[in-house]
PDB file of N, CA and C in Angstrom:
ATOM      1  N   UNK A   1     -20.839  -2.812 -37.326  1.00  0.00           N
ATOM      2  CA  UNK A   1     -21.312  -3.197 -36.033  1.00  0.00           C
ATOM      3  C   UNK A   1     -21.065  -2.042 -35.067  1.00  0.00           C
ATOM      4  N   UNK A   2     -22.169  -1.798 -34.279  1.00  0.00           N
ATOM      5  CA  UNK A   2     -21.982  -0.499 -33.226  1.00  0.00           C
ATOM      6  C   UNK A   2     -21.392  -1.041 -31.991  1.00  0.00           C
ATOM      7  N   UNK A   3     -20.296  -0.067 -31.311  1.00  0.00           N
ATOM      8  CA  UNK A   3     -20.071  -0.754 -30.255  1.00  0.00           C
ATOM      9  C   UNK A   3     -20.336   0.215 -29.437  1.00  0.00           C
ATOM     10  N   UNK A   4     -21.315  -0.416 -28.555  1.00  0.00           N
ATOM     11  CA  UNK A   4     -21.118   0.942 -27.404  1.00  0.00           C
ATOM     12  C   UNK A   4     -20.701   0.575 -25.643  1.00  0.00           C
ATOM     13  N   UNK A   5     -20.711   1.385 -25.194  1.00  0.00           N
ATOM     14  CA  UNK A   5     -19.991   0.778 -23.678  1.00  0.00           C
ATOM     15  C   UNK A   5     -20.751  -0.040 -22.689  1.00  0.00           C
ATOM     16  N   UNK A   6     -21.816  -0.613 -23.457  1.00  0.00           N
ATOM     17  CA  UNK A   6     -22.309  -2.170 -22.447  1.00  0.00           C
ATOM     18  C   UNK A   6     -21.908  -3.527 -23.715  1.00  0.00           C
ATOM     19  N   UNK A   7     -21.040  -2.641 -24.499  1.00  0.00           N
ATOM     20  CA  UNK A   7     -20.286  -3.853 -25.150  1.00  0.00           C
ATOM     21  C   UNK A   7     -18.806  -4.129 -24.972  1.00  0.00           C
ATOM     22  N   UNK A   8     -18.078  -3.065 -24.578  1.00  0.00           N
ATOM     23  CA  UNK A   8     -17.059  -2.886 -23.880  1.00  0.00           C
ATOM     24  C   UNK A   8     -16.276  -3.520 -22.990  1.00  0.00           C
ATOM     25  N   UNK A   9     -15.354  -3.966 -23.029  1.00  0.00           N
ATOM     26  CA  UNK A   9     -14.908  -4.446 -21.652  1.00  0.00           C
ATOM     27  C   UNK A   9     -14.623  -3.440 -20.012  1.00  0.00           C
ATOM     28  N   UNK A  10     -14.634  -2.786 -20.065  1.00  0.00           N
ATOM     29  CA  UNK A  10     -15.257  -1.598 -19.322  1.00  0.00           C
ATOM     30  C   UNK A  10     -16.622  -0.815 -19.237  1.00  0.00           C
ATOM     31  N   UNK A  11     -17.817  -1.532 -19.967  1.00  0.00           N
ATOM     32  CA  UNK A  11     -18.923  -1.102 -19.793  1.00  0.00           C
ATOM     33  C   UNK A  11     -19.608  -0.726 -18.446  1.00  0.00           C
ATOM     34  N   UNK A  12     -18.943  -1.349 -17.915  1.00  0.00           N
ATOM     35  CA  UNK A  12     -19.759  -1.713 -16.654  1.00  0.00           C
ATOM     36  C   UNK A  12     -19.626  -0.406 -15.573  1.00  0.00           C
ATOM     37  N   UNK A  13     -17.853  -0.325 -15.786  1.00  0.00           N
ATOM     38  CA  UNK A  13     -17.611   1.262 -15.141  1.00  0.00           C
ATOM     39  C   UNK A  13     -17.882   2.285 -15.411  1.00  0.00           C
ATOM     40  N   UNK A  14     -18.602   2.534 -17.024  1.00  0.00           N
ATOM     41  CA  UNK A  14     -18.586   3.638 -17.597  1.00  0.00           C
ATOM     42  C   UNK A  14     -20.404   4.216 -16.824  1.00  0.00           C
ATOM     43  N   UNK A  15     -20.962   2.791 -16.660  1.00  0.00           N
ATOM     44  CA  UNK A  15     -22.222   2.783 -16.242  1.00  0.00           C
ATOM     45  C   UNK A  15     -22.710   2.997 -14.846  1.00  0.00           C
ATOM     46  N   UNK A  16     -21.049   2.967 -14.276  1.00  0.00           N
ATOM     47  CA  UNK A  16     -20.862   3.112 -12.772  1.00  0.00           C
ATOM     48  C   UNK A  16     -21.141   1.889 -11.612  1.00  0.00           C
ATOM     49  N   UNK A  17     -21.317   0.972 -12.402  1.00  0.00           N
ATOM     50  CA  UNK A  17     -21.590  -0.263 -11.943  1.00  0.00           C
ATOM     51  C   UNK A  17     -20.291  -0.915 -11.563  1.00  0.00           C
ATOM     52  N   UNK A  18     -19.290  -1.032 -10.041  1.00  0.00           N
ATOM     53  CA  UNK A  18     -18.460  -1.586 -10.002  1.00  0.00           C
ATOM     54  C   UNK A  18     -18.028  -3.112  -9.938  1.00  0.00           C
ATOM     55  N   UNK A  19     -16.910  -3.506 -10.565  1.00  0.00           N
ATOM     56  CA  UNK A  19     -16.629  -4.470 -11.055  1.00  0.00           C
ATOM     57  C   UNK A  19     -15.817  -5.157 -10.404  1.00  0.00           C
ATOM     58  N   UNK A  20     -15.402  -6.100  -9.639  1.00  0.00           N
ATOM     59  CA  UNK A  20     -14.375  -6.361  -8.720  1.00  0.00           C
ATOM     60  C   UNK A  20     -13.268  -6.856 -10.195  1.00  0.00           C
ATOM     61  N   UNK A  21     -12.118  -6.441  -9.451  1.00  0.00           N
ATOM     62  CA  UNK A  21     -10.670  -6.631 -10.125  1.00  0.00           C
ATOM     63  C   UNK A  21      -9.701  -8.226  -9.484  1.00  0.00           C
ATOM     64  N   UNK A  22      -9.250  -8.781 -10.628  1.00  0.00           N
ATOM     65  CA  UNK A  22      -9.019 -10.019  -9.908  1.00  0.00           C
ATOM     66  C   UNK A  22      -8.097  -9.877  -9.013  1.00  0.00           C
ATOM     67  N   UNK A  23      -7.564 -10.696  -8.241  1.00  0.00           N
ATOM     68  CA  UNK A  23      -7.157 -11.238  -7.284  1.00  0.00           C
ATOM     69  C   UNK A  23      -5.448 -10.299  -7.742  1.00  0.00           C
ATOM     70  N   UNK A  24      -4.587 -10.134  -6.789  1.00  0.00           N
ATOM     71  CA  UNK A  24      -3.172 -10.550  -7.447  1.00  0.00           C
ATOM     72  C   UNK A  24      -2.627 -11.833  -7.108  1.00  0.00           C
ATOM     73  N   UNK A  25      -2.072 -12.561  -7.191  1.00  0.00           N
ATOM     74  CA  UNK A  25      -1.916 -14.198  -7.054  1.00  0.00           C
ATOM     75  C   UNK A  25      -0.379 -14.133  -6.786  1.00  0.00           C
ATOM     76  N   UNK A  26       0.514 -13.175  -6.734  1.00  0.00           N
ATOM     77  CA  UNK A  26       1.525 -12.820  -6.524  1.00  0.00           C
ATOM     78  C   UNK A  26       2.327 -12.294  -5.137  1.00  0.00           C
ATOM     79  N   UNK A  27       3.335 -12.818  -4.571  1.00  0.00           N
ATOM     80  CA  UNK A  27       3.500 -11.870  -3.038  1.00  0.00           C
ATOM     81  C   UNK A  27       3.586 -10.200  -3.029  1.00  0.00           C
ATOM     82  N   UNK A  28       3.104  -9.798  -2.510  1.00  0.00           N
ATOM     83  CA  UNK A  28       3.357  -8.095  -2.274  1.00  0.00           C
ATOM     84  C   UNK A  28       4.162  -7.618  -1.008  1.00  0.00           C
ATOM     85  N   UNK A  29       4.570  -7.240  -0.943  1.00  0.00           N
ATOM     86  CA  UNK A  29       6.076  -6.476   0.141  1.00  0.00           C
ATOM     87  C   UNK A  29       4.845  -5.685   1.137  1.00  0.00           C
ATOM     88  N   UNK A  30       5.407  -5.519   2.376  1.00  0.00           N
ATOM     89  CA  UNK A  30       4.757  -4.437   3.143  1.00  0.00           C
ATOM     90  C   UNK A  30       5.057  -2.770   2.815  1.00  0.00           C
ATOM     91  N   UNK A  31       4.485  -2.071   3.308  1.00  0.00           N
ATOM     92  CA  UNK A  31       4.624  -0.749   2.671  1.00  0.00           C
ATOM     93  C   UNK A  31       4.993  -0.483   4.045  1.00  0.00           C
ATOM     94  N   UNK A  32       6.176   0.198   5.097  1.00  0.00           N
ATOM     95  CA  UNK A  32       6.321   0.274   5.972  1.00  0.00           C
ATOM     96  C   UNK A  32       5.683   1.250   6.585  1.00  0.00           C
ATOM     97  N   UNK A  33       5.029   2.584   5.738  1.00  0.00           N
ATOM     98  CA  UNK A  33       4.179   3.113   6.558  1.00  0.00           C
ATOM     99  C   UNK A  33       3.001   3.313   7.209  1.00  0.00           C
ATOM    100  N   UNK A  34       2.761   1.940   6.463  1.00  0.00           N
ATOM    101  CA  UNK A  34       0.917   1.607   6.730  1.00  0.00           C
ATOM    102  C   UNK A  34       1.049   0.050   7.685  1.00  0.00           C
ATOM    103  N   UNK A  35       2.246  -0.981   7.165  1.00  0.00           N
ATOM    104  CA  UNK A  35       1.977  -2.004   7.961  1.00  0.00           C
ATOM    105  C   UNK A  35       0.920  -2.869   7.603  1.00  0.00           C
ATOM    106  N   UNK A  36       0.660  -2.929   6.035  1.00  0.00           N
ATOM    107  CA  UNK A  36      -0.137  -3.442   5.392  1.00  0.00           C
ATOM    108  C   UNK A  36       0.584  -3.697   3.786  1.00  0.00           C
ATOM    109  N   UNK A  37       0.490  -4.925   3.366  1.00  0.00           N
ATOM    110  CA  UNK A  37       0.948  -5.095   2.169  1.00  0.00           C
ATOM    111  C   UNK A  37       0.561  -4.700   1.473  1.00  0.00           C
ATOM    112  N   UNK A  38       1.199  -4.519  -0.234  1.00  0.00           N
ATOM    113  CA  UNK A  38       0.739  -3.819  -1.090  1.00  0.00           C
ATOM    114  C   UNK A  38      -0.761  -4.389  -1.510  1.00  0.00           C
ATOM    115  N   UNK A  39      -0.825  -5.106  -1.219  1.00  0.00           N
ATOM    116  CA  UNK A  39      -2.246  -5.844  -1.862  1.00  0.00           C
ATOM    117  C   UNK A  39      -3.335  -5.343  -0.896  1.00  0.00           C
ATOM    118  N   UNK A  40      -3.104  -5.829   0.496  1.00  0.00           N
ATOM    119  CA  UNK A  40      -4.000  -4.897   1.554  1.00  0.00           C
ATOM    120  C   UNK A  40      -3.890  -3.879   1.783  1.00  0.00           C
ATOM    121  N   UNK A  41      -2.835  -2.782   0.968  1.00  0.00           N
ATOM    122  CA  UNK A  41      -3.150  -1.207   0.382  1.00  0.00           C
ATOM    123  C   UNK A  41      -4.547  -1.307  -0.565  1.00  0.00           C
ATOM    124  N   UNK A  42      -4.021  -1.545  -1.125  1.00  0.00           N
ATOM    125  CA  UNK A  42      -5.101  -1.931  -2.164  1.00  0.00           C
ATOM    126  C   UNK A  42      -6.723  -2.054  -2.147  1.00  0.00           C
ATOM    127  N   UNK A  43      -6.700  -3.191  -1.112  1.00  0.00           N
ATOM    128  CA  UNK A  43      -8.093  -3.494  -0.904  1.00  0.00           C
ATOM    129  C   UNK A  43      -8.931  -2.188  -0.004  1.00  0.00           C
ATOM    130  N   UNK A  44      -7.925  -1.644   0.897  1.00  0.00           N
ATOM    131  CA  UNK A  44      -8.090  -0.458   1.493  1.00  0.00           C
ATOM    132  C   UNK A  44      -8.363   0.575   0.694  1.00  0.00           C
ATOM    133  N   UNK A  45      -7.958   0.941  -0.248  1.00  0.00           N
ATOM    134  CA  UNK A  45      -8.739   2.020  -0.919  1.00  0.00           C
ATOM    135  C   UNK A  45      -9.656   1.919  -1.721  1.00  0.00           C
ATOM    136  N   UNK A  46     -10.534   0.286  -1.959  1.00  0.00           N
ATOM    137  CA  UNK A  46     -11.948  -0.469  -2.072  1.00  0.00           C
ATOM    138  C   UNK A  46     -12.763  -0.502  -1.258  1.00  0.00           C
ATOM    139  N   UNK A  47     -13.599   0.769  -0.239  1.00  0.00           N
ATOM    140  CA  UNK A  47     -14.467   0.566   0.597  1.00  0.00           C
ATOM    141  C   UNK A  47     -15.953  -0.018   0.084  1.00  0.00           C
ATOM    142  N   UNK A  48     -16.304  -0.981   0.459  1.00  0.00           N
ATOM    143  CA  UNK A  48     -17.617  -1.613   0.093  1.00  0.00           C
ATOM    144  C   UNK A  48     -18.348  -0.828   0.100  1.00  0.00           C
ATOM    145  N   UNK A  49     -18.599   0.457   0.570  1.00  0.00           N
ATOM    146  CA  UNK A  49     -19.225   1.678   0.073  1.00  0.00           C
ATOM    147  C   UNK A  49     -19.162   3.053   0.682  1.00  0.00           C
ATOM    148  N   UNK A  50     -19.535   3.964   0.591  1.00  0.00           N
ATOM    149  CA  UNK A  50     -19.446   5.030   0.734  1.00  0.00           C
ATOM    150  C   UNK A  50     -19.754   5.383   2.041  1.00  0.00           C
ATOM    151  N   UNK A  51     -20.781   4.751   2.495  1.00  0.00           N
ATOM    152  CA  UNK A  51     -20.951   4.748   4.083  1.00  0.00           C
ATOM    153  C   UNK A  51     -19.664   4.229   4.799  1.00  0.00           C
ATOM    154  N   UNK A  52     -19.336   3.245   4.268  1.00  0.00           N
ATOM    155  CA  UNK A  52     -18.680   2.259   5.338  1.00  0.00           C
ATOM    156  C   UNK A  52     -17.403   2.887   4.904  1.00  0.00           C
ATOM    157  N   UNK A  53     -16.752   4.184   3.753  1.00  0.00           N
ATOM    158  CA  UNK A  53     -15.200   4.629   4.177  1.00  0.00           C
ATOM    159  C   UNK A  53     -14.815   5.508   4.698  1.00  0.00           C
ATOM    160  N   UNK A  54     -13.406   4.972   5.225  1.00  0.00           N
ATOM    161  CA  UNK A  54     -12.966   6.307   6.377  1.00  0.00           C
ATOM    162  C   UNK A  54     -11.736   6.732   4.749  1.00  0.00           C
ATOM    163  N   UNK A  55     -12.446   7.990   4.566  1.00  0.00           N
ATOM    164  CA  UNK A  55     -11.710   8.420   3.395  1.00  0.00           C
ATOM    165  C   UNK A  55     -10.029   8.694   3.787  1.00  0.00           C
ATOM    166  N   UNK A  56      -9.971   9.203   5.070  1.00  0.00           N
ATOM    167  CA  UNK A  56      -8.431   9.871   5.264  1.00  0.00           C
ATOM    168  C   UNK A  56      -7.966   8.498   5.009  1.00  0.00           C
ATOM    169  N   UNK A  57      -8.342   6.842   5.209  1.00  0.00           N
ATOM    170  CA  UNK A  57      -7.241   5.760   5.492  1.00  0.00           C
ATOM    171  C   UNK A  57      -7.566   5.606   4.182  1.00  0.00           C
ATOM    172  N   UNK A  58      -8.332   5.800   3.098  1.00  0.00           N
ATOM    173  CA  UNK A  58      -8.292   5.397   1.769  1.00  0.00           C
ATOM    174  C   UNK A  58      -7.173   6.150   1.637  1.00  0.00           C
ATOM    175  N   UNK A  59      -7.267   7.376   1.356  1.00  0.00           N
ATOM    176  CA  UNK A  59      -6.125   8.270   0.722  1.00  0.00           C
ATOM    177  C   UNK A  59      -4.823   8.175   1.249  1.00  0.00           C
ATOM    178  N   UNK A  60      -4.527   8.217   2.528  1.00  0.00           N
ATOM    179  CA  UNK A  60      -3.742   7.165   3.173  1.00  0.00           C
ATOM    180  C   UNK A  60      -2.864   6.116   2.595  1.00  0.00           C
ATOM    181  N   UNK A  61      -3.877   5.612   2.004  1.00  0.00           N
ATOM    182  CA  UNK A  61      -3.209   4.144   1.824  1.00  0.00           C
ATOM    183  C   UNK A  61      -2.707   4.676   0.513  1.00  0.00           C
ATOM    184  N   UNK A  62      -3.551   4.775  -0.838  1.00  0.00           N
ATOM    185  CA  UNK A  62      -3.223   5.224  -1.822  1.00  0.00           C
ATOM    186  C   UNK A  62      -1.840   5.942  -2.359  1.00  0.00           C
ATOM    187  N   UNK A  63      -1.861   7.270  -1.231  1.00  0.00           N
ATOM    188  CA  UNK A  63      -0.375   7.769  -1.498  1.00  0.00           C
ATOM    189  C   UNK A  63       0.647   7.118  -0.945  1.00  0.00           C
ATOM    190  N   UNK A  64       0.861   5.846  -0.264  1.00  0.00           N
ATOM    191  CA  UNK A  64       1.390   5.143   0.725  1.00  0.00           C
ATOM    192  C   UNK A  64       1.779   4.021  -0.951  1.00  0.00           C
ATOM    193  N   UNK A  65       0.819   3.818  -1.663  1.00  0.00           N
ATOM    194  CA  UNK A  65       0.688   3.004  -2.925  1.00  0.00           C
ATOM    195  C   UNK A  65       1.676   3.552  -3.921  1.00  0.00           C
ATOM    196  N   UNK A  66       1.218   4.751  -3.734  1.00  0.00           N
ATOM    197  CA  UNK A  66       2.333   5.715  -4.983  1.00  0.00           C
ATOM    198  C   UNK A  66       3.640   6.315  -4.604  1.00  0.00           C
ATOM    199  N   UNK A  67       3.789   6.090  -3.064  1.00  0.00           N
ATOM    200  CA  UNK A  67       4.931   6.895  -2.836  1.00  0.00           C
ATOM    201  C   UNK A  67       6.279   5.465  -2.862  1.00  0.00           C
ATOM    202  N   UNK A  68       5.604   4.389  -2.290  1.00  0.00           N
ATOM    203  CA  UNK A  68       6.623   3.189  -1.856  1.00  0.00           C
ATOM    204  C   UNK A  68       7.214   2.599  -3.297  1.00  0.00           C
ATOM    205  N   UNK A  69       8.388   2.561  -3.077  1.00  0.00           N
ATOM    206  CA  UNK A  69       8.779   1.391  -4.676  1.00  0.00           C
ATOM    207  C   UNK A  69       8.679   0.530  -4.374  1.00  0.00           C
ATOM    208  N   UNK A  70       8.478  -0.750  -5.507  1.00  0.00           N
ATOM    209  CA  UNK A  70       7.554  -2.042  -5.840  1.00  0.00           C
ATOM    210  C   UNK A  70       9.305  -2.269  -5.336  1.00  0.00           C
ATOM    211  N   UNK A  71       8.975  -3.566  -4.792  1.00  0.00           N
ATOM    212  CA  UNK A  71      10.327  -4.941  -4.494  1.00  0.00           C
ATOM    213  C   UNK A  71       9.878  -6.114  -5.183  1.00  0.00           C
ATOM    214  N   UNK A  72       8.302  -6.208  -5.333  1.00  0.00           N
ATOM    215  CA  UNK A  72       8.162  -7.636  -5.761  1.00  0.00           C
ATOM    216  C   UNK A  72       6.945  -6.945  -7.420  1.00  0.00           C
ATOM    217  N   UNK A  73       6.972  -8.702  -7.860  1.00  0.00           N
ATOM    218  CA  UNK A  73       6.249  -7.968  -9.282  1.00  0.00           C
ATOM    219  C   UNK A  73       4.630  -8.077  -8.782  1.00  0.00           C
ATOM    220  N   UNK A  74       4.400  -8.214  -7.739  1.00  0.00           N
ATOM    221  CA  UNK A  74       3.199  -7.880  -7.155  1.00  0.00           C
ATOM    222  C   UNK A  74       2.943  -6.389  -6.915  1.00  0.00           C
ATOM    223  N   UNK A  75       4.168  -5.828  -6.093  1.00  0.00           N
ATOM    224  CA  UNK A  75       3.835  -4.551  -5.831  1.00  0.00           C
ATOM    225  C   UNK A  75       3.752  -3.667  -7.223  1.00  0.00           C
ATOM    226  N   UNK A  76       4.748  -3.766  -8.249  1.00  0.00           N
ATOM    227  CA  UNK A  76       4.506  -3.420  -9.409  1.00  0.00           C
ATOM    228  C   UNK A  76       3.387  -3.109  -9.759  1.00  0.00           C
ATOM    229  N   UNK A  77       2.667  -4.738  -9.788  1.00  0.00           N
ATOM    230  CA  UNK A  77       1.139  -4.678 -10.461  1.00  0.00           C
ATOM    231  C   UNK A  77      -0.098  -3.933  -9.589  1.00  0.00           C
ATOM    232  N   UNK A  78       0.242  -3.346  -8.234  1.00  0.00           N
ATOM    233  CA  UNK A  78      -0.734  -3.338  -7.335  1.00  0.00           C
ATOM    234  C   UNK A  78      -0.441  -1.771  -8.031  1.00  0.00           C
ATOM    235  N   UNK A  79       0.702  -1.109  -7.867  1.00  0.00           N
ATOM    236  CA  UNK A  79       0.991   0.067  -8.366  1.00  0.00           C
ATOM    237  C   UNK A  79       0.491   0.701  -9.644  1.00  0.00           C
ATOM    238  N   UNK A  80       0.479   0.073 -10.783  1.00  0.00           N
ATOM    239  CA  UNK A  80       0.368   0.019 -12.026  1.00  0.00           C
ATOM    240  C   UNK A  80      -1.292  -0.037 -11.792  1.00  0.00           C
ATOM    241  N   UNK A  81      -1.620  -0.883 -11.536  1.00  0.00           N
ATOM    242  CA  UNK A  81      -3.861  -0.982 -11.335  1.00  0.00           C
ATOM    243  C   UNK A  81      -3.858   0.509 -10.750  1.00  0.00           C
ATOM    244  N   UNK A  82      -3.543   0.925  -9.827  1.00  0.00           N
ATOM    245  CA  UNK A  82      -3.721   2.272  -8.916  1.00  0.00           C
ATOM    246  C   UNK A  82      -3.984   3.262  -9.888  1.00  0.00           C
ATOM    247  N   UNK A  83      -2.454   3.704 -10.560  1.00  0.00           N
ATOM    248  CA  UNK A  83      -2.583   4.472 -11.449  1.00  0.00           C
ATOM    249  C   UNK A  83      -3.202   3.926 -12.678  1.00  0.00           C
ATOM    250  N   UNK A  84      -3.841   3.150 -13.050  1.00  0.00           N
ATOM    251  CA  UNK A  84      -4.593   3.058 -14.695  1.00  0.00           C
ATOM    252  C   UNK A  84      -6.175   2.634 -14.083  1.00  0.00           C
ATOM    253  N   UNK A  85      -6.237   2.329 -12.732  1.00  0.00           N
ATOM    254  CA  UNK A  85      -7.775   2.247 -12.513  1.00  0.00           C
ATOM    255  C   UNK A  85      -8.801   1.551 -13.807  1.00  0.00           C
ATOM    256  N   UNK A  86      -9.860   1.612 -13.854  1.00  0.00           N
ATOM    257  CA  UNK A  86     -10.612   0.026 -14.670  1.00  0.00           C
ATOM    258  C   UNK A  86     -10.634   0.920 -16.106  1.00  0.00           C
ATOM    259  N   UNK A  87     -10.230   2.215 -16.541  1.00  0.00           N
ATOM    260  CA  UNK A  87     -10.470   2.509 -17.858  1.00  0.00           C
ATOM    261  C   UNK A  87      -9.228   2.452 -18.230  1.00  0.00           C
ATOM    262  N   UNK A  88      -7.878   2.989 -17.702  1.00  0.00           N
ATOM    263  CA  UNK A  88      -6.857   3.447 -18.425  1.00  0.00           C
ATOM    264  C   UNK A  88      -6.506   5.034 -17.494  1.00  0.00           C
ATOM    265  N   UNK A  89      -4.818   4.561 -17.793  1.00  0.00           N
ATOM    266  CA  UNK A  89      -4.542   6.492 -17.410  1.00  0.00           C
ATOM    267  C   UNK A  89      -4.754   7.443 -18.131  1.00  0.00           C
ATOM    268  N   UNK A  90      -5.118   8.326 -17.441  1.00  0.00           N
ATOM    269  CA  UNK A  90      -5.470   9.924 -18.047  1.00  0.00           C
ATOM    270  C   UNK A  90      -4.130  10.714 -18.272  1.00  0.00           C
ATOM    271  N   UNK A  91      -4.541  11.523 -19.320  1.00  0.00           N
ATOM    272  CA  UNK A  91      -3.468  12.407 -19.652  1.00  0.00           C
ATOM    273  C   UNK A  91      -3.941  13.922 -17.777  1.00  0.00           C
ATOM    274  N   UNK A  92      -2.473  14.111 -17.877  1.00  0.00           N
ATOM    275  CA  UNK A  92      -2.576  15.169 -16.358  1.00  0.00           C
ATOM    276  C   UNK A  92      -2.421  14.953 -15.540  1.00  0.00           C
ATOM    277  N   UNK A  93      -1.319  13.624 -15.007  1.00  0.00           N
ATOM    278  CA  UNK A  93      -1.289  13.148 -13.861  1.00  0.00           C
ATOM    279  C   UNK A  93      -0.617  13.834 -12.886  1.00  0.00           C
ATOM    280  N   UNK A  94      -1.197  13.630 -11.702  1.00  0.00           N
ATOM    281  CA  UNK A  94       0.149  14.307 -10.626  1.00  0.00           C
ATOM    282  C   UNK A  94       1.401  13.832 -10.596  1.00  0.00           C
ATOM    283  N   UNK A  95       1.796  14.563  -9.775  1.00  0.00           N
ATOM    284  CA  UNK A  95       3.241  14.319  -9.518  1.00  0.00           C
ATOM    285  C   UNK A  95       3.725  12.919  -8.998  1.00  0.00           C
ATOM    286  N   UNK A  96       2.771  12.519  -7.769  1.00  0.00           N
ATOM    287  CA  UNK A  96       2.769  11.454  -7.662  1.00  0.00           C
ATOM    288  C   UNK A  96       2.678  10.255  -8.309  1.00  0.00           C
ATOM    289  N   UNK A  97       1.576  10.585  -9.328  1.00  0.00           N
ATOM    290  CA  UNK A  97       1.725   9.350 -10.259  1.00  0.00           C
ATOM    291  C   UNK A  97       2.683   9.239 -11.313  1.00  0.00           C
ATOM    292  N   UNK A  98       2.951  10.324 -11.680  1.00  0.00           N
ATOM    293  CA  UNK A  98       4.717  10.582 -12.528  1.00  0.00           C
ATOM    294  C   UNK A  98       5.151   9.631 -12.154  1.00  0.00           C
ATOM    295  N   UNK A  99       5.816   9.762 -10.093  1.00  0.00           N
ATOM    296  CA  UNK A  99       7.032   9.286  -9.604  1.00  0.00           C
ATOM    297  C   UNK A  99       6.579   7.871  -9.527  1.00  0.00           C
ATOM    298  N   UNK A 100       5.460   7.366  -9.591  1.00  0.00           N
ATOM    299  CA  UNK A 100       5.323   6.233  -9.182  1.00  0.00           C
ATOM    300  C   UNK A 100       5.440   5.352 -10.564  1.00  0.00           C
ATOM    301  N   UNK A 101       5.230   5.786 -11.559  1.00  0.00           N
ATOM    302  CA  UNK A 101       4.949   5.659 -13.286  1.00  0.00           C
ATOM    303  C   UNK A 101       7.239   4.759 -12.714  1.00  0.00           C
ATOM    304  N   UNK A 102       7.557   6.078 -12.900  1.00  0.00           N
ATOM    305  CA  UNK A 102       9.078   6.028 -12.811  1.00  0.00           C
ATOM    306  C   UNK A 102       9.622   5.108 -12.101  1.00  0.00           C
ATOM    307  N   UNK A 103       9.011   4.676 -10.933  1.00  0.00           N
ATOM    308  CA  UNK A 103       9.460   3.662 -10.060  1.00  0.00           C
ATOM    309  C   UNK A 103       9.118   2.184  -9.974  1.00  0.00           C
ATOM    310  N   UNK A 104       8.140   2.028 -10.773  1.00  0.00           N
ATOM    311  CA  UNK A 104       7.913   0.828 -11.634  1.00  0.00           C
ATOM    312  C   UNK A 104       9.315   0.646 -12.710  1.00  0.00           C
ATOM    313  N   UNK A 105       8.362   1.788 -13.473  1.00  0.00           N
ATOM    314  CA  UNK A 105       9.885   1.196 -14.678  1.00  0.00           C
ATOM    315  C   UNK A 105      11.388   1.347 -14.337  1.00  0.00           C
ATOM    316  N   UNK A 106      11.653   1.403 -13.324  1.00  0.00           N
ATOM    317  CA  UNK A 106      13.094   1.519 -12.863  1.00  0.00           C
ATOM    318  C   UNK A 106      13.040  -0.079 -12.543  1.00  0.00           C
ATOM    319  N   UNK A 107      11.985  -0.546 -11.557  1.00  0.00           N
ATOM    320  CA  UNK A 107      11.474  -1.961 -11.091  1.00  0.00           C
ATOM    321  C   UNK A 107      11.558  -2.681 -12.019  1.00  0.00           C
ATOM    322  N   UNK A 108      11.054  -2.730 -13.229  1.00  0.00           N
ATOM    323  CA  UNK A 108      10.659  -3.765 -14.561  1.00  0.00           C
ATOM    324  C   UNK A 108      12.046  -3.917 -15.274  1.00  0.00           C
ATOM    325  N   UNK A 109      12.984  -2.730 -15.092  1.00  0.00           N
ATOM    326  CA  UNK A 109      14.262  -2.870 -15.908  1.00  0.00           C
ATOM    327  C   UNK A 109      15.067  -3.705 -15.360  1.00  0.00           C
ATOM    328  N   UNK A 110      15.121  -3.916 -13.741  1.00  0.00           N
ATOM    329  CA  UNK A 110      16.155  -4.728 -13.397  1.00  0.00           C
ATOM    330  C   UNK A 110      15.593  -5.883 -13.894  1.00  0.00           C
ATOM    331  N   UNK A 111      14.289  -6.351 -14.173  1.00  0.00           N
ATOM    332  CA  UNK A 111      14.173  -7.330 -14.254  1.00  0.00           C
ATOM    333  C   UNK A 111      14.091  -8.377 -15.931  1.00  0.00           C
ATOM    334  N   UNK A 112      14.072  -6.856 -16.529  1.00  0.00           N
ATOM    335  CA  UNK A 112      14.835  -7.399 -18.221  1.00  0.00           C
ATOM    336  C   UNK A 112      15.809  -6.172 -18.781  1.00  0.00           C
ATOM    337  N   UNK A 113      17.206  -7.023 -18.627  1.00  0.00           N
ATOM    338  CA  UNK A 113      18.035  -5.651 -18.781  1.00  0.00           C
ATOM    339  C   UNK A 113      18.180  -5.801 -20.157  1.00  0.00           C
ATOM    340  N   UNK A 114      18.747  -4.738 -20.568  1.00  0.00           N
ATOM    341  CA  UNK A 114      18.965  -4.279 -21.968  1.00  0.00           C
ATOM    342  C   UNK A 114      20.245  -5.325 -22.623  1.00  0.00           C
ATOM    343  N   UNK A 115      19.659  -5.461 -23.556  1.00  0.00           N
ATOM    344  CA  UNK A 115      21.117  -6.500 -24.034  1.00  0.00           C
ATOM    345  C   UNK A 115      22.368  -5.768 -24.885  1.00  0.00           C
TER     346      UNK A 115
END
């Protein structure tokens, strides 16, 4: 059987056709330098299109995404979508996404410690 990427569960991005991402259903912490929760980071660097973004508050928000550590397992997950975006992470990440990679899993450990 051939599979190709309109069989995919990512077909849709590969085709450039964007896909809305579900909901997080979880609380998210404020990011104190934006004054917007991690989730409305989030939606902020989703401009309904290209006309309608003010790129500096996307990017803005984004490094505001990667620089803050997660408090709740919302921010985690808002963090974690950022960096793996609808295909997966790439090998070559910046620095930023290193530290932010790191500050999750520092996050996830308190929350199953080693026995």
């Amino acid at each position: 059987m051939k599979i190709g990427t309109e069989d995919s569960r990512w077909g849709a991005e590969r085709k450039g056709v964007e896909v809305a991402r579900p909901p997080i259903t979880t609380e998210t912490s404020v990011i104190p330098s934006l004054g917007l929760s991690f989730a409305e980071a989030e939606a902020a660097t989703n401009p309904a299109s290209d006309a309608d973004a003010d790129w500096v508050a996307v990017t803005d928000a984004a490094e505001a995404i990667h620089a803050t550590p997660p408090i709740t397992l919302g921010d985690a997950m808002v963090k974690l979508r950022m960096l793996a975006g609808p295909l997966g992470v790439t090998g070559g990440t910046s620095n930023d996404h290193a530290r932010a990679i790191g500050q999750v899993s520092t996050f996830l450990a308190t929350l199953a410690p080693v026995r």
